[in-house]
C-alpha atoms as a PDB file:
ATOM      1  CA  UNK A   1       0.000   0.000   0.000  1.00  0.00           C
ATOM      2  CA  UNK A   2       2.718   2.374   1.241  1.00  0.00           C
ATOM      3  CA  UNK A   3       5.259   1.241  -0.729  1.00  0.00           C
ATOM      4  CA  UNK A   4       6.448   3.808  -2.435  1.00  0.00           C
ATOM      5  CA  UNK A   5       4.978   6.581  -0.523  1.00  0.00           C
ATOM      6  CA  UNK A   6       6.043   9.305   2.256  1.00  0.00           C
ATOM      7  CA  UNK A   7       6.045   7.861   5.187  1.00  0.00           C
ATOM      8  CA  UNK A   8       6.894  10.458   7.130  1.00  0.00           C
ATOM      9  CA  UNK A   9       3.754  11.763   9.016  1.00  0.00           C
ATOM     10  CA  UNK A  10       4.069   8.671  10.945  1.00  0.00           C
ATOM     11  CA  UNK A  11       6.120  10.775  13.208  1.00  0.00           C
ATOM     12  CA  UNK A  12       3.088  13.197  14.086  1.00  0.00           C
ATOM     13  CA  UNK A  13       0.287  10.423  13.965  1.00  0.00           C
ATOM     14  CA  UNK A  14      -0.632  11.243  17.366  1.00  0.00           C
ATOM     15  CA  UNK A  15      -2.008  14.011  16.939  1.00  0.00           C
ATOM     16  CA  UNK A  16      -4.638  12.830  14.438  1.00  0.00           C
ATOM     17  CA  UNK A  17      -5.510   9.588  16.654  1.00  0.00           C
ATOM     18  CA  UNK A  18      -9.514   9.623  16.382  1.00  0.00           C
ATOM     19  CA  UNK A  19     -11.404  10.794  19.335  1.00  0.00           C
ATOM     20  CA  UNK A  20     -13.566   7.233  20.116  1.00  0.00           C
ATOM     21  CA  UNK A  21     -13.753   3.789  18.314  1.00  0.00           C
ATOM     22  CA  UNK A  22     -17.057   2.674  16.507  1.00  0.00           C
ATOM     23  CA  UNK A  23     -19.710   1.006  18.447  1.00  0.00           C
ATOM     24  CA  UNK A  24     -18.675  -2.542  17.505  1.00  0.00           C
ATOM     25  CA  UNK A  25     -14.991  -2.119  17.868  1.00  0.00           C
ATOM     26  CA  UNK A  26     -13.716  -4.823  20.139  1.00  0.00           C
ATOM     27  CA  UNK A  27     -10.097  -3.986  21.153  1.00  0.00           C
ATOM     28  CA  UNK A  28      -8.673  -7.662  20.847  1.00  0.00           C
ATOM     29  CA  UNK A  29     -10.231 -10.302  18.944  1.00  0.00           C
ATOM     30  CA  UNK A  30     -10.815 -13.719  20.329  1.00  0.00           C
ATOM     31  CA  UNK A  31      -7.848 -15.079  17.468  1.00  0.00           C
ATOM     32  CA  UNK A  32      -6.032 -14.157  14.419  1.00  0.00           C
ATOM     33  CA  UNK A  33      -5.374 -16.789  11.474  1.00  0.00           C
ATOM     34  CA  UNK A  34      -2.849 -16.540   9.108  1.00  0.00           C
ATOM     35  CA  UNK A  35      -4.913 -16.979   6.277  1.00  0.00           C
ATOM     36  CA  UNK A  36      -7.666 -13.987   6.286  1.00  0.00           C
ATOM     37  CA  UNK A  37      -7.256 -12.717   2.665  1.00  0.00           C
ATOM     38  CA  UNK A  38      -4.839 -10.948   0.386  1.00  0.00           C
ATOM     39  CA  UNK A  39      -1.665 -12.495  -1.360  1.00  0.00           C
ATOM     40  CA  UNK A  40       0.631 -14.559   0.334  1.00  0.00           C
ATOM     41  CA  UNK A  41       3.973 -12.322  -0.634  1.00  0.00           C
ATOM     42  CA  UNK A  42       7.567 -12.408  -0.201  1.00  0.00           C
ATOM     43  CA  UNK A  43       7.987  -9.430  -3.066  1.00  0.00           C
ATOM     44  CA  UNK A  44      11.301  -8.654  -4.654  1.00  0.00           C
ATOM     45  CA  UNK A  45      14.136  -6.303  -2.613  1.00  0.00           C
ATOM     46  CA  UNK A  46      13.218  -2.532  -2.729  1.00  0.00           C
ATOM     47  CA  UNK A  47      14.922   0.443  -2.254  1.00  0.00           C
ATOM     48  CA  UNK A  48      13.315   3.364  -0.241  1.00  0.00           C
ATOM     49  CA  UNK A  49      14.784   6.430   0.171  1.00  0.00           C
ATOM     50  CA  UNK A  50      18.633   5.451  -0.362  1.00  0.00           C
ATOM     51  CA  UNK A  51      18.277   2.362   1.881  1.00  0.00           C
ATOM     52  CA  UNK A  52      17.727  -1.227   0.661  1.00  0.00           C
ATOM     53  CA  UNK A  53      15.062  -3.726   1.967  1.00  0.00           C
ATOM     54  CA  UNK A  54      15.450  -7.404   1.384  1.00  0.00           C
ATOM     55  CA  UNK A  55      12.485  -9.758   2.254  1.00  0.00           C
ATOM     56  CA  UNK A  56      12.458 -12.484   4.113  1.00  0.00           C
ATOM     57  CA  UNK A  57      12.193 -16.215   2.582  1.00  0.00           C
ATOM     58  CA  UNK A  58      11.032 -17.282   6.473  1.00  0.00           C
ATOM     59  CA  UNK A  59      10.028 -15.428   9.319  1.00  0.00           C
ATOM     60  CA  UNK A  60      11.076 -18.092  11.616  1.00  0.00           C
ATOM     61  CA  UNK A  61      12.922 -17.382  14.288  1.00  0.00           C
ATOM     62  CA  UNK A  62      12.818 -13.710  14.323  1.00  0.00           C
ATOM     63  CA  UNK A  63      12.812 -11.845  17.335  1.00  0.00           C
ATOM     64  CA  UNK A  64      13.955  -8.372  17.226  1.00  0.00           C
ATOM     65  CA  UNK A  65      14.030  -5.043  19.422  1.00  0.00           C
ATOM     66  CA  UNK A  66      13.641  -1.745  18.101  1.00  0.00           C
ATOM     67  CA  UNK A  67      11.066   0.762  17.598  1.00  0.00           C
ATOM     68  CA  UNK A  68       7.363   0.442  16.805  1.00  0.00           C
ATOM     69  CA  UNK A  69       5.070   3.414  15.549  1.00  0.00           C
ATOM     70  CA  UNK A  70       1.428   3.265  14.208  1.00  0.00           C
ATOM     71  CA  UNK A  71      -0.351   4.282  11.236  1.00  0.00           C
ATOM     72  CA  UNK A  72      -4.321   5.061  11.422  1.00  0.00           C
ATOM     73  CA  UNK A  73      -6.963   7.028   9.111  1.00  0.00           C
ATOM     74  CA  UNK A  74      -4.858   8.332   6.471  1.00  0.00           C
ATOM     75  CA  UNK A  75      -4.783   4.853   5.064  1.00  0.00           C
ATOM     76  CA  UNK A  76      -8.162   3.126   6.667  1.00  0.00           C
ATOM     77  CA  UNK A  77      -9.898   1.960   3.505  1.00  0.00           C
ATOM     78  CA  UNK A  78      -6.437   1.138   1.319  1.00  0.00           C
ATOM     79  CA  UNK A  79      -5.016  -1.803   0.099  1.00  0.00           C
ATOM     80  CA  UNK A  80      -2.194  -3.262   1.744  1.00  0.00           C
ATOM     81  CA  UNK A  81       0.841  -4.392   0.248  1.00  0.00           C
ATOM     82  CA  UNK A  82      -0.414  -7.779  -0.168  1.00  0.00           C
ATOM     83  CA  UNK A  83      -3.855  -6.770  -1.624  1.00  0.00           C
ATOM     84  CA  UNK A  84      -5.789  -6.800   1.884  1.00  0.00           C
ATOM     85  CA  UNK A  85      -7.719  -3.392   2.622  1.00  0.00           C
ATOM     86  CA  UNK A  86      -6.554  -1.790   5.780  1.00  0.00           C
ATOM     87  CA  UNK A  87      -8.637  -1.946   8.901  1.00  0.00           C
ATOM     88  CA  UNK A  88      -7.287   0.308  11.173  1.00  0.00           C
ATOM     89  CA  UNK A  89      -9.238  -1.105  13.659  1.00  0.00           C
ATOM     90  CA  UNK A  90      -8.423  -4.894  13.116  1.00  0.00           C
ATOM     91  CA  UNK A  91      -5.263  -5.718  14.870  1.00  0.00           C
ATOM     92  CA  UNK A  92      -2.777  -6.050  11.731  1.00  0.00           C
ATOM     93  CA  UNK A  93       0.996  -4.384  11.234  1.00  0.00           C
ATOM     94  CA  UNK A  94       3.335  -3.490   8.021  1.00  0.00           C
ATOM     95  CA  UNK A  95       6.881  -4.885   8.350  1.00  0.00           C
ATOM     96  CA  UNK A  96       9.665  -4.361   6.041  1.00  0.00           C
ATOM     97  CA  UNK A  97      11.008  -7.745   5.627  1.00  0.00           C
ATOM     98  CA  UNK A  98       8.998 -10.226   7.114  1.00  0.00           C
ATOM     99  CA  UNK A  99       6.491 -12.543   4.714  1.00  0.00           C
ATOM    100  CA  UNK A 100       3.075 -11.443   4.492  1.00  0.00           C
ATOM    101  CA  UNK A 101       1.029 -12.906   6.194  1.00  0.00           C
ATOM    102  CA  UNK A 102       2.576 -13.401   9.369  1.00  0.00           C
ATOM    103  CA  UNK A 103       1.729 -13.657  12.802  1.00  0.00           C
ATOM    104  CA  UNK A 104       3.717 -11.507  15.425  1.00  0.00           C
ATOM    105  CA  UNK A 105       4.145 -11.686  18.854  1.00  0.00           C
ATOM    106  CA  UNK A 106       4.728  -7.303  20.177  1.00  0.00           C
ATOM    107  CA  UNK A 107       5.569  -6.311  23.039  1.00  0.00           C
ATOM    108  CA  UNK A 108       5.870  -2.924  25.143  1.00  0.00           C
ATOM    109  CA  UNK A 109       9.037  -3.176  26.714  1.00  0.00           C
ATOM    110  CA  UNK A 110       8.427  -0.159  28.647  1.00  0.00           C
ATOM    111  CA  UNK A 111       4.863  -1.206  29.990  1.00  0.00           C
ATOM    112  CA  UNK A 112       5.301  -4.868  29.822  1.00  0.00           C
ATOM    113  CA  UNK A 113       1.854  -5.032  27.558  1.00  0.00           C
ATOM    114  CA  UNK A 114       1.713  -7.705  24.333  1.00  0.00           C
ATOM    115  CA  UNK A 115      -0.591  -8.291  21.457  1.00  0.00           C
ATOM    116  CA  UNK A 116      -0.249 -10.654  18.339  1.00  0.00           C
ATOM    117  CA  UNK A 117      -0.951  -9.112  15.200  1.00  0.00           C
ATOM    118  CA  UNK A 118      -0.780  -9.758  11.719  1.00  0.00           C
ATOM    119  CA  UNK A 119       1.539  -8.429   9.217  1.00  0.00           C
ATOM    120  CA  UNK A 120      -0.060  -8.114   6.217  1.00  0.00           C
ATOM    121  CA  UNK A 121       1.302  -4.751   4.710  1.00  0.00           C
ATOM    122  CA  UNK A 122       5.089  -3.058   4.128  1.00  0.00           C
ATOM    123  CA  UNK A 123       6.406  -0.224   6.519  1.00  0.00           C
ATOM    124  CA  UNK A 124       7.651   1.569   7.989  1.00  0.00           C
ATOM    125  CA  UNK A 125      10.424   3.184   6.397  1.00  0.00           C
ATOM    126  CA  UNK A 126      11.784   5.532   8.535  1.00  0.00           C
ATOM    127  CA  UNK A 127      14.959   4.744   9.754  1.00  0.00           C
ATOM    128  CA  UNK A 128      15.151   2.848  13.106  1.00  0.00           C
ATOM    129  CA  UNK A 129      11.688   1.940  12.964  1.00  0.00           C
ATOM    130  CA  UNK A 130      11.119  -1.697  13.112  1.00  0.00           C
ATOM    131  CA  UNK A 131       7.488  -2.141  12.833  1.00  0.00           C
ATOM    132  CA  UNK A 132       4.366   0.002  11.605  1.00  0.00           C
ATOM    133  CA  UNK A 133       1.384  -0.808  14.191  1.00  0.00           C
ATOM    134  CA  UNK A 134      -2.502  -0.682  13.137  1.00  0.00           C
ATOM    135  CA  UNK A 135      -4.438   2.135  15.879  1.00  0.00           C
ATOM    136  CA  UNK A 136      -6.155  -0.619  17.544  1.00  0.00           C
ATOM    137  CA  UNK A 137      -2.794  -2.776  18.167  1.00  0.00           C
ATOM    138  CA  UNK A 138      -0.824   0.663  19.389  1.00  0.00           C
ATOM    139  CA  UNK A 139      -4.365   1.718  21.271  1.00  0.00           C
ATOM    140  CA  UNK A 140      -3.857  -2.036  22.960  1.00  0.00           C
ATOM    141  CA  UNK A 141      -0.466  -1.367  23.579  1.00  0.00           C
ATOM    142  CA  UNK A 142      -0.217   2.006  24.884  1.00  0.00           C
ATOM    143  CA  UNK A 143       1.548   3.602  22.357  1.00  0.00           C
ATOM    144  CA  UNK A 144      -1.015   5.894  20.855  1.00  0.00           C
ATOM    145  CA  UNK A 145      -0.484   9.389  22.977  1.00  0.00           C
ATOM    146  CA  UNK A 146       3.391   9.219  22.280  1.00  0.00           C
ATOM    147  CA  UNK A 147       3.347   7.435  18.851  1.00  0.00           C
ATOM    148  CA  UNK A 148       6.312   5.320  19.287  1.00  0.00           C
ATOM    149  CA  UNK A 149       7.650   2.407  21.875  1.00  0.00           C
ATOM    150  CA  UNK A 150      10.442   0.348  21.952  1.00  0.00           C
ATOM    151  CA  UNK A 151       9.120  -3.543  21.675  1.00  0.00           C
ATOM    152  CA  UNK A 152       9.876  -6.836  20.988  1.00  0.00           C
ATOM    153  CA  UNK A 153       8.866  -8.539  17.369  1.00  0.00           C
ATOM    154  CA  UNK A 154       8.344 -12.021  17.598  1.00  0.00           C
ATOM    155  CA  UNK A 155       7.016 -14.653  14.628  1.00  0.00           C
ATOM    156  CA  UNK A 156       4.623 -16.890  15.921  1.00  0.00           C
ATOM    157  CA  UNK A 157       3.654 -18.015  12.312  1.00  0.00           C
ATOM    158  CA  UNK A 158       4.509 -16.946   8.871  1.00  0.00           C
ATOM    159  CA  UNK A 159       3.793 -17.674   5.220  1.00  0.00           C
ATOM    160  CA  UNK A 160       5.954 -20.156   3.691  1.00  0.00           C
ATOM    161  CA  UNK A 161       7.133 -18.246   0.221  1.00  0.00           C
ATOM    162  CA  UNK A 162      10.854 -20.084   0.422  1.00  0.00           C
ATOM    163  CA  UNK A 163      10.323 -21.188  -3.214  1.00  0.00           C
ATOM    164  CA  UNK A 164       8.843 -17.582  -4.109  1.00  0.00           C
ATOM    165  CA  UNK A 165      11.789 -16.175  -7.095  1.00  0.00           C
ATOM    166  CA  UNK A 166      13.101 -13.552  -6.358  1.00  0.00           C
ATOM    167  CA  UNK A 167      15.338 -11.170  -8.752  1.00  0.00           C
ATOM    168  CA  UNK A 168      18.081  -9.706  -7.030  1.00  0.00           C
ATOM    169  CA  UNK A 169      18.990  -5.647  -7.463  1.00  0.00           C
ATOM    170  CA  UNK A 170      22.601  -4.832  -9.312  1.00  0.00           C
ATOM    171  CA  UNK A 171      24.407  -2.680  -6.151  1.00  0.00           C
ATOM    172  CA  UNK A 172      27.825  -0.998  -6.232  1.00  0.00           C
ATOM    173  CA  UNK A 173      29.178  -2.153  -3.336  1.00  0.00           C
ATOM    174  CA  UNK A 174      30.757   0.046  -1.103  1.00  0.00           C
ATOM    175  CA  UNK A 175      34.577   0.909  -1.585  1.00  0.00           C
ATOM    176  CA  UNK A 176      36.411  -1.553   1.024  1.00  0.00           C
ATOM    177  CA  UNK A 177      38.371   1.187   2.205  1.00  0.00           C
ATOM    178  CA  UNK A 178      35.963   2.937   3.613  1.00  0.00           C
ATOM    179  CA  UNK A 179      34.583  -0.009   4.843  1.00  0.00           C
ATOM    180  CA  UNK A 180      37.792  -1.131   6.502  1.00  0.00           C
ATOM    181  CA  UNK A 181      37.914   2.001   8.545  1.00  0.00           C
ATOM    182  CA  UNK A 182      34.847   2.099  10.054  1.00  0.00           C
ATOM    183  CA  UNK A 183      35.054  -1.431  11.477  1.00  0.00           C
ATOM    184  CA  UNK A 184      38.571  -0.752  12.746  1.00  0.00           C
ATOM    185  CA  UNK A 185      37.163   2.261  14.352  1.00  0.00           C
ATOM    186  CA  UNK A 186      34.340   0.393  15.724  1.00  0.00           C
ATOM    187  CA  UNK A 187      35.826  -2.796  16.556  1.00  0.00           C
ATOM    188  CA  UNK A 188      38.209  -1.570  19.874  1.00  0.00           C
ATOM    189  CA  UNK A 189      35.067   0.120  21.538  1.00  0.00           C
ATOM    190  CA  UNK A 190      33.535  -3.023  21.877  1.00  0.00           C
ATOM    191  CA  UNK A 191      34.541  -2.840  25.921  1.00  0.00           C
ATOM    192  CA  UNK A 192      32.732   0.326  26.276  1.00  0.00           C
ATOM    193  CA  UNK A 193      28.632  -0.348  24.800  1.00  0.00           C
ATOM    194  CA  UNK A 194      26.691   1.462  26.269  1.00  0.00           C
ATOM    195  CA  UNK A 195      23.051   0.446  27.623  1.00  0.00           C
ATOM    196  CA  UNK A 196      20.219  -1.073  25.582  1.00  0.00           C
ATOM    197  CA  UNK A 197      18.198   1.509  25.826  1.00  0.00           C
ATOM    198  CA  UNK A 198      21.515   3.743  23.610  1.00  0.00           C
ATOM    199  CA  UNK A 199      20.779   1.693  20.654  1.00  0.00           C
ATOM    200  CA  UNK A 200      23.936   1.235  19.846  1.00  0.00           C
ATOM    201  CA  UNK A 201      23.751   0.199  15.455  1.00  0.00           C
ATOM    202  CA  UNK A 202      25.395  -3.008  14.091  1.00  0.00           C
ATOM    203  CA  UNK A 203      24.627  -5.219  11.606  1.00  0.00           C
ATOM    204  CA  UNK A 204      23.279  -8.691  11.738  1.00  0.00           C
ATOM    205  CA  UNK A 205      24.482 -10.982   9.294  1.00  0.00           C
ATOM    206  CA  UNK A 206      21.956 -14.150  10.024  1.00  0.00           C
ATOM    207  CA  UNK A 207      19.922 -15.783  12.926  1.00  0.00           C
ATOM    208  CA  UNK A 208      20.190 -19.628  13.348  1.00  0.00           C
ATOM    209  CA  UNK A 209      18.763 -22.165  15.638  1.00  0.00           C
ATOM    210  CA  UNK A 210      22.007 -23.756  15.592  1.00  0.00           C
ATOM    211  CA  UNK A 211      25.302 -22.471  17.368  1.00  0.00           C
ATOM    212  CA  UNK A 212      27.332 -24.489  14.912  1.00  0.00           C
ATOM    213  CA  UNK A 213      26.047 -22.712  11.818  1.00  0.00           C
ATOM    214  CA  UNK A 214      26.652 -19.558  13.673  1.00  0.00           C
ATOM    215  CA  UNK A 215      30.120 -20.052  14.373  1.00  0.00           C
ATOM    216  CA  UNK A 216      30.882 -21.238  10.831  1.00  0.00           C
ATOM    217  CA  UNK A 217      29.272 -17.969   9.515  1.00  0.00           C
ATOM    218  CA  UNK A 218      31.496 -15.717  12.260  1.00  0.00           C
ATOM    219  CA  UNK A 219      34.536 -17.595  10.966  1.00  0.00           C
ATOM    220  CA  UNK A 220      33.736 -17.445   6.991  1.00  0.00           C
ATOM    221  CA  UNK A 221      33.506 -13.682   7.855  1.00  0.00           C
ATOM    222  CA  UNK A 222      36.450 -13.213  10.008  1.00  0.00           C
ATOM    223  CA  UNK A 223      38.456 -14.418   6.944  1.00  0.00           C
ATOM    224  CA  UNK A 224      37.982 -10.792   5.931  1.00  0.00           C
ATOM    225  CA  UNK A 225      39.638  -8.228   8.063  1.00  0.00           C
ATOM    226  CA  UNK A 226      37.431  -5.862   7.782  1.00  0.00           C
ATOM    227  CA  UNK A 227      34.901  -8.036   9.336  1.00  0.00           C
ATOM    228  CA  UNK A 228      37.130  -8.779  11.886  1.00  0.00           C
ATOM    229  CA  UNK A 229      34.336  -8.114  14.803  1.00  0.00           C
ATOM    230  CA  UNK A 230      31.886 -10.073  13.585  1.00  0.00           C
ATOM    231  CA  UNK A 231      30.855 -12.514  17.012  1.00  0.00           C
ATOM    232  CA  UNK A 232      27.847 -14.778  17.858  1.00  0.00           C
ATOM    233  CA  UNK A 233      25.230 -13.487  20.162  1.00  0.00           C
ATOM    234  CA  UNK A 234      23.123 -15.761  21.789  1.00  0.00           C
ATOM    235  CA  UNK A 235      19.655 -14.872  22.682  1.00  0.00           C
ATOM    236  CA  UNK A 236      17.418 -17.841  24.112  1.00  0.00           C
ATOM    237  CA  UNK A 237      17.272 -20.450  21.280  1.00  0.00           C
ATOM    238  CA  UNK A 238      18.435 -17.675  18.504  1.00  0.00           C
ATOM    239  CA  UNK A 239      22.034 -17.217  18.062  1.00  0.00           C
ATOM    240  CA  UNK A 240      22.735 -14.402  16.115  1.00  0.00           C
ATOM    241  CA  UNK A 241      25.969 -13.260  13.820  1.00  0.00           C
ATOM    242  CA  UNK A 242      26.583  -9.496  14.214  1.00  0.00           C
ATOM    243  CA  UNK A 243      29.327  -7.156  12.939  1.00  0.00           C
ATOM    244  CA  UNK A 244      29.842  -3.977  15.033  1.00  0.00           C
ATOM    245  CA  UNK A 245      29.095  -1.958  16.962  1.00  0.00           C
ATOM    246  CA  UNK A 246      28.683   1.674  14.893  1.00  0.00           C
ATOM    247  CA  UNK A 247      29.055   4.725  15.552  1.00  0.00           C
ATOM    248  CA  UNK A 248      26.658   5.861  13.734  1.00  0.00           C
ATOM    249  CA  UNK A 249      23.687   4.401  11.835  1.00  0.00           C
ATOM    250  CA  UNK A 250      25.409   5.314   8.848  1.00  0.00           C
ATOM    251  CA  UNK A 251      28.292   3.359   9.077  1.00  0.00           C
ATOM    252  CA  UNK A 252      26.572   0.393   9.948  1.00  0.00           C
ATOM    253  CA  UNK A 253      24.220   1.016   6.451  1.00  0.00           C
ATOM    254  CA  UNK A 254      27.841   1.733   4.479  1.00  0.00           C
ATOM    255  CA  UNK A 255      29.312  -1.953   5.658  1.00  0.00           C
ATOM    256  CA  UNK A 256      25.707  -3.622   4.893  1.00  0.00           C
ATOM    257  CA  UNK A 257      25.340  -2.989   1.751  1.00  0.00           C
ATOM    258  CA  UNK A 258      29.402  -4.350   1.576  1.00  0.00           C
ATOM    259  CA  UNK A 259      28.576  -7.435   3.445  1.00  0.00           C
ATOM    260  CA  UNK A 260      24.900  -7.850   0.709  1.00  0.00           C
ATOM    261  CA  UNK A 261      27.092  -7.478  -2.057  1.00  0.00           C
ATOM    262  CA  UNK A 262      29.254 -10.395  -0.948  1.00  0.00           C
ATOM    263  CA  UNK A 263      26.041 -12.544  -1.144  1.00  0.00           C
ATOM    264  CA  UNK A 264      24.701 -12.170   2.357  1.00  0.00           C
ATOM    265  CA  UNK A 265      21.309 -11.061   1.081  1.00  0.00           C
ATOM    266  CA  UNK A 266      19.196 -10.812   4.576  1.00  0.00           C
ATOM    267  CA  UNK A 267      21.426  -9.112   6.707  1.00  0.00           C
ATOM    268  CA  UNK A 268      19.999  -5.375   8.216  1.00  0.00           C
ATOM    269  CA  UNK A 269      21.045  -2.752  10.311  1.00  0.00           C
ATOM    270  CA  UNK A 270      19.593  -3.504  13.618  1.00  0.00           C
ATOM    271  CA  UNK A 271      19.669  -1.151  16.934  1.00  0.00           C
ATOM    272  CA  UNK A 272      20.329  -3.077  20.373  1.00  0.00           C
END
């Protein structure tokens, strides 16, 4: 739906929110299915705005943190990126990467409130935002009066489109030079993160449900100096391959699309 529009009033969607829900809004249905209408999509990678999005073949095992806004009557009525109309009174979300549809586990990591929702459009696309809520899911939240929340994504069920085809963008990869210095800079900071809640940028190479694929990845990577801190982060089940930390945001975008060009198509920038 959004896909190639501004997405920038999501920033001042709170002050639009509407004043009272119809008469036979209910504020969390009894269940969600992942099957409700609309296309089941993976959709090719996109660019928006400089920055390049790459689908996902499988939302399993994703579980992220980052930033949630919402989106609400500007686009009640419109289709969705996978054909659906938006309701913004069902209890749906737009992703960037994950398949459509899936079902998501958020939660409110500053109130401790969850919902599940379904993912069934694309968004948002400003940068550091991880997930675009419908006004009934933020409303349930308690994200509405400020607009945004940090939360926690997590798939509970997603489309299978593994075998979808997908055609691959030509990039110029970034010069390694370049490249080389920022993760030199980065890499001997590593001591000194700050907190969580600093968001400190790096980029995540893959997720795996095995530690042993993990460690191969870190070790293919570490062949290249320049990726030098790449590491394995476990989190529950999850073990994660990261290079970093940044910076800045935009080194961590400058030495991901280096690291996509050398094949590894679904890493992102993520903020931790």
């Amino acid at each position: 739906m959004r896909l190639f529009a501004l997405c920038l009033a999501v920033v001042f969607v709170a002050s639009c929110a509407p004043t009272r829900y119809p008469e036979d809004y209910q504020q969390q249905p009894a269940s969600l299915h992942l099957g409700e209408g609309g296309k089941v999509k993976r959709g090719n990678p996109y660019q928006i705005d400089g920055q390049w999005y790459y689908p996902l073949a499988t939302g399993e095992n994703y579980d992220e943190v980052g930033v949630a806004s919402w989106y609400g009557d500007k686009f009640h009525g419109l289709k969705t990126a996978n054909g659906e109309t938006y309701n913004m009174y069902a209890m749906t979300a737009a992703h960037t990467t994950l398949p459509m549809p899936s079902l998501v586990r958020v939660t409110n990591l500053e109130n401790g409130k969850s919902v599940t929702v379904r993912v069934n459009d694309r968004g948002p696309f400003a940068k550091s935002r991880l997930i675009d809520l419908s006004y009934a899911a933020a409303k349930a939240l308690g994200t509405v009066k400020h607009g945004t929340a940090r939360v926690r994504v997590q798939t509970l069920q997603s489309a299978d489109v593994s075998s979808e085809k997908v055609t691959k963008p030509t990039k110029q990869a970034a010069k390694p030079s370049s490249v080389q210095n920022l993760l030199v800079q980065a890499a001997p900071v590593q001591s000194q993160v700050p907190s969580v809640s600093s968001k400190v940028p790096y980029v995540q190479v893959g997720a795996f449900s095995s530690e042993s694929n993990a460690i191969r990845m870190v070790e293919k990577l570490k062949k290249h100096e320049k990726y030098a801190s790449a590491k394995v982060i476990p989190v529950g089940h999850v073990y994660r391959v990261r290079v970093g930390p940044f910076a800045q945001t935009k080194d961590a975008e400058l030495v991901l699309n280096d690291i996509q060009s050398h094949g590894y198509t679904a890493a992102m920038v993520i903020h931790d």
